[in-house]
C-alpha atoms as a PDB file:
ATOM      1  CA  UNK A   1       0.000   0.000   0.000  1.00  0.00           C
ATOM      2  CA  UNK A   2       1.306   3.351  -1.119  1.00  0.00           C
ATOM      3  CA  UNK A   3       1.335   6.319   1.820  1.00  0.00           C
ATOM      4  CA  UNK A   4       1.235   9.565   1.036  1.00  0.00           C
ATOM      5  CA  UNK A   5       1.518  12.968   2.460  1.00  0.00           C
ATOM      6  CA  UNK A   6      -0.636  15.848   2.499  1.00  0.00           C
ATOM      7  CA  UNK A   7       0.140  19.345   3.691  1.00  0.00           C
ATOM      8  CA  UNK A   8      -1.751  21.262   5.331  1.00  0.00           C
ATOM      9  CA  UNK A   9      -2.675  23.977   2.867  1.00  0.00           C
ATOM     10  CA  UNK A  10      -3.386  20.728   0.803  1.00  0.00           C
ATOM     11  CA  UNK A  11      -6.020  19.418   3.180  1.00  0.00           C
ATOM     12  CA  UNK A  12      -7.349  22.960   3.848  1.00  0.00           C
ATOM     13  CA  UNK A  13      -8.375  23.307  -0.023  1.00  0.00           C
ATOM     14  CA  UNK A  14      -9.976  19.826   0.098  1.00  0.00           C
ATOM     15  CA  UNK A  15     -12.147  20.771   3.072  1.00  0.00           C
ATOM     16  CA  UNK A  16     -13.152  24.481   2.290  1.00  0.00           C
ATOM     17  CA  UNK A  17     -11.717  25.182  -1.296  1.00  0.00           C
ATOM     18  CA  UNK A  18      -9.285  26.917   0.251  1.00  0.00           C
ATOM     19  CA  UNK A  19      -5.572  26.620   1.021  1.00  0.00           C
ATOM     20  CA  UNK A  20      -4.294  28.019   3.924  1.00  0.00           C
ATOM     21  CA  UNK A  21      -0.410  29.194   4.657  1.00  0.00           C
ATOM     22  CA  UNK A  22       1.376  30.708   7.129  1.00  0.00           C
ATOM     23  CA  UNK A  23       3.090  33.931   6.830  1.00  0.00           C
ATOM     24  CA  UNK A  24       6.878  32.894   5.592  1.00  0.00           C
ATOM     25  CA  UNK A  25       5.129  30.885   3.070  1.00  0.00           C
ATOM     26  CA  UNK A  26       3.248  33.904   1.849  1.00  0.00           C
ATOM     27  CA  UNK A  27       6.297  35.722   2.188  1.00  0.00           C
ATOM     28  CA  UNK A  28       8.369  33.176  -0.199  1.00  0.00           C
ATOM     29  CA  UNK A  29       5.610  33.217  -2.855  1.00  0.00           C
ATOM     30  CA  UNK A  30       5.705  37.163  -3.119  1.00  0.00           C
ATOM     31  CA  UNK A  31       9.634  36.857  -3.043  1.00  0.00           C
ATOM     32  CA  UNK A  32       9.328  33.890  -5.998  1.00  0.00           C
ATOM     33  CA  UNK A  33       7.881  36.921  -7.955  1.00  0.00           C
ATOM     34  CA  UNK A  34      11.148  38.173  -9.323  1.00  0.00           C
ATOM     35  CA  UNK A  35      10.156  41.590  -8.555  1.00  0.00           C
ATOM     36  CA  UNK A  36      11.176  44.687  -5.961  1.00  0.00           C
ATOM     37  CA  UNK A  37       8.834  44.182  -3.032  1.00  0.00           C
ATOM     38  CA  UNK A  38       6.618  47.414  -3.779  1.00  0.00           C
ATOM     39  CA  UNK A  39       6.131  45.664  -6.871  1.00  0.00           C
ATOM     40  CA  UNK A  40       4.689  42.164  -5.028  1.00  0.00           C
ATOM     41  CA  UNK A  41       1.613  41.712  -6.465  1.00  0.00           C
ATOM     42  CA  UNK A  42      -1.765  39.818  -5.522  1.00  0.00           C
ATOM     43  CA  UNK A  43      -5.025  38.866  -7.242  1.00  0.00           C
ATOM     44  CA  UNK A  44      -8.570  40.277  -6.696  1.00  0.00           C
ATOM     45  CA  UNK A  45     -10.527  36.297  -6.825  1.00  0.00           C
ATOM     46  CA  UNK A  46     -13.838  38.190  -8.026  1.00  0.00           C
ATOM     47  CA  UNK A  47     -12.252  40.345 -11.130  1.00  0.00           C
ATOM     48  CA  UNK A  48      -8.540  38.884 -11.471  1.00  0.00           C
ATOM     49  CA  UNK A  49      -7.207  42.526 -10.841  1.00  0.00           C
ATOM     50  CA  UNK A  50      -3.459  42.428 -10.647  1.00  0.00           C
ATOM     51  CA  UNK A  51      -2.427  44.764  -8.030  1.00  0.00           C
ATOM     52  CA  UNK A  52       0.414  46.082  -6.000  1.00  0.00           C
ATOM     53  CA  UNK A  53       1.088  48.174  -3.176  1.00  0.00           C
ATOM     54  CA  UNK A  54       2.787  50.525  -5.156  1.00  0.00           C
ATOM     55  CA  UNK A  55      -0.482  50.938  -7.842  1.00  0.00           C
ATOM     56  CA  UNK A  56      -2.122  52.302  -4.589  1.00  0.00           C
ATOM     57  CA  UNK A  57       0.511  54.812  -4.206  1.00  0.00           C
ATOM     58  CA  UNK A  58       0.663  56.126  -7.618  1.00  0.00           C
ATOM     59  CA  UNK A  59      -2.699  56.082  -8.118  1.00  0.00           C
ATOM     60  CA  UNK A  60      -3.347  58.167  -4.801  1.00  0.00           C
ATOM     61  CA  UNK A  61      -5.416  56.291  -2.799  1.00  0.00           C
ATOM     62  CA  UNK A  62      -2.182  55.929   0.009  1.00  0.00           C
ATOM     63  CA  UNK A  63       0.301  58.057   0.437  1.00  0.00           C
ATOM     64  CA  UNK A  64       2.847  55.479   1.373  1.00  0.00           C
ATOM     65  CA  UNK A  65       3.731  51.732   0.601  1.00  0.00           C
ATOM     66  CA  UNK A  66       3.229  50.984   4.563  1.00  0.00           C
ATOM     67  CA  UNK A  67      -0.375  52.851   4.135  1.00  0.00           C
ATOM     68  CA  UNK A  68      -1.231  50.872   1.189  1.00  0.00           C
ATOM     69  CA  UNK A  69      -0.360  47.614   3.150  1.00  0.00           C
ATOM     70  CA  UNK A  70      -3.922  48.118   5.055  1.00  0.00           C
ATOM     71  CA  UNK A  71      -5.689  47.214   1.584  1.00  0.00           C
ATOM     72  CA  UNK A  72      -3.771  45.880  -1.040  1.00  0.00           C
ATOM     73  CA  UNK A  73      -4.142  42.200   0.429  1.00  0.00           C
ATOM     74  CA  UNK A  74      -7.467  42.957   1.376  1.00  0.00           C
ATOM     75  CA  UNK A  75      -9.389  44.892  -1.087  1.00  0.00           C
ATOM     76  CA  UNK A  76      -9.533  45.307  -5.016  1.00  0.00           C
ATOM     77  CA  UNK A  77      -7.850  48.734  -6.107  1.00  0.00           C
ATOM     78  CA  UNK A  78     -11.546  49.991  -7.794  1.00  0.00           C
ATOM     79  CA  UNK A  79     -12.633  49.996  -4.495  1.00  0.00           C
ATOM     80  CA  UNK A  80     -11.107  53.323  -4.223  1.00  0.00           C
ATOM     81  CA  UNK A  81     -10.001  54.056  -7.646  1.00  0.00           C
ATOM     82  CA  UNK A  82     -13.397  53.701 -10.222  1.00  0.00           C
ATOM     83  CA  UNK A  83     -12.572  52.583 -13.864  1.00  0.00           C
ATOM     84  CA  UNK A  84      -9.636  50.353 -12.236  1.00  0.00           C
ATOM     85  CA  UNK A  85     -10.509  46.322 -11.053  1.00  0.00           C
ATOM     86  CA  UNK A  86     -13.862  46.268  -8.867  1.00  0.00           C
ATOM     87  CA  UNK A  87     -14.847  47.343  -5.586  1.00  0.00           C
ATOM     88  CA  UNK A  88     -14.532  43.863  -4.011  1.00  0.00           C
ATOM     89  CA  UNK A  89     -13.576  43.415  -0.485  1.00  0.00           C
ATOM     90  CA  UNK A  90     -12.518  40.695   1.691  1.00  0.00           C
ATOM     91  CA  UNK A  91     -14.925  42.001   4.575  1.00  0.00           C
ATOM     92  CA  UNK A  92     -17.979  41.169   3.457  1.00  0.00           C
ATOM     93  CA  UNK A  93     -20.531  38.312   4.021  1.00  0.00           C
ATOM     94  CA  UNK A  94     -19.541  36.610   1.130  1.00  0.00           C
ATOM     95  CA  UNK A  95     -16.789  34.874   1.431  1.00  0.00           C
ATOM     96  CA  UNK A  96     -15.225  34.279  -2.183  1.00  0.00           C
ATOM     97  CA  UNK A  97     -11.414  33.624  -1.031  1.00  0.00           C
ATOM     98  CA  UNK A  98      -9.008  31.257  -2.025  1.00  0.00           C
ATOM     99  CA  UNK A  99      -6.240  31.808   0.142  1.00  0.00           C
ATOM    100  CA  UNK A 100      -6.099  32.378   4.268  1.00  0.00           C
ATOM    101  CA  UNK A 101      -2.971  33.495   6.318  1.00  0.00           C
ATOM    102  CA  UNK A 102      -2.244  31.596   9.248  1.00  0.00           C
ATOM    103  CA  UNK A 103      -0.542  33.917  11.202  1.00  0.00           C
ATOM    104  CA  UNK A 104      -0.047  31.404  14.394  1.00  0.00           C
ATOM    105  CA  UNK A 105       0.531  31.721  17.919  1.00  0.00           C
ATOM    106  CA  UNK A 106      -3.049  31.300  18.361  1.00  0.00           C
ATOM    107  CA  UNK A 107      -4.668  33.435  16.409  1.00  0.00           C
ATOM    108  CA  UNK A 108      -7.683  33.170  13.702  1.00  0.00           C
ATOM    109  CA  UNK A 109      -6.585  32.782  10.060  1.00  0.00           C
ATOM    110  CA  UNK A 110      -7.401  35.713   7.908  1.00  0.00           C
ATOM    111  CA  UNK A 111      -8.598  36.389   4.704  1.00  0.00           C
ATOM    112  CA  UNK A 112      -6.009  37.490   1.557  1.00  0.00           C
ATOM    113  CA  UNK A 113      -5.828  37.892  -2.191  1.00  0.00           C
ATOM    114  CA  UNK A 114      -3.629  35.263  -3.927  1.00  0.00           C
ATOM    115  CA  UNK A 115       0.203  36.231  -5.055  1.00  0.00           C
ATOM    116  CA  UNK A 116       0.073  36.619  -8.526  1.00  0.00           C
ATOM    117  CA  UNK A 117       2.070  34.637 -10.440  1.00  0.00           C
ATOM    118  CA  UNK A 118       5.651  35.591 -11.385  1.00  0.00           C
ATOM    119  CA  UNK A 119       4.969  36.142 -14.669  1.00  0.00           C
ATOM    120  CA  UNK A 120       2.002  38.266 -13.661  1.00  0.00           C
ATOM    121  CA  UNK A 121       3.473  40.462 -11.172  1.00  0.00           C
ATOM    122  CA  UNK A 122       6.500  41.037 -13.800  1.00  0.00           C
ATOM    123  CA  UNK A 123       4.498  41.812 -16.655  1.00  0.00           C
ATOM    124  CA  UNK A 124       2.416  44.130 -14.193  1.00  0.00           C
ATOM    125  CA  UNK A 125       5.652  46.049 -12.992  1.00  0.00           C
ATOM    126  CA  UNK A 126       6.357  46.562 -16.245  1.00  0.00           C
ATOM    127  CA  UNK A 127       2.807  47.779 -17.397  1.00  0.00           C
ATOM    128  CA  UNK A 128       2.883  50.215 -14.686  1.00  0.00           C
ATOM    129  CA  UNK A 129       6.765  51.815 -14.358  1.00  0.00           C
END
């Protein structure tokens, strides 16, 4: 008889069709991107937005990277920005997400976009220097 293994995240998506991950993992996704970390960029799951924290600078809706951090994992861009992705958040009763963050030591996974992949968040760097 053949054993095999399943992760966590993998047994996560079975149950809820969704994977869950703790925060290095997260972390070593964005980094897989290939791009500056401004640049790391995540996926609205109701319009496939690609967005990073810097599009939330430029386009004015924060005034700094660590400002944007409060919504760029959260929220699609057109939220704040009309004409731009949708106005999707990860607040409301429905609950459309792929991906939770495990952030341990006891406390409640949260909700977050998925990390585009690295072709994605490189083509959108370069869509948007």
């Amino acid at each position: 008889m053949i054993k095999t293994t399943v992760s966590t995240a993998e047994r996560s998506l079975q149950k809820t069709g969704r994977r869950t991950i703790d925060l290095e993992q997260f972390k070593v996704e964005l980094a897989s991107q290939g791009v500056p970390r401004e640049h790391f960029a995540l996926v609205c799951p109701v319009c496939k937005t690609v967005q990073s924290r810097q599009d939330f600078v430029t386009l004015k809706v924060s005034r700094t990277l660590e400002e944007a951090q409060k919504y760029w994992d959260y929220s699609c861009i057109g939220r704040f920005f009309p004409g731009v992705g949708c106005d999707w958040t990860l607040g409301g009763l429905f609950q459309l997400h792929t991906l939770e963050i495990d952030p341990g030591e006891g406390e409640k996974p949260f909700p977050c976009f998925e990390p585009a992949t690295a072709e994605e968040a490189q083509k959108h760097m370069e869509n948007n220097l």
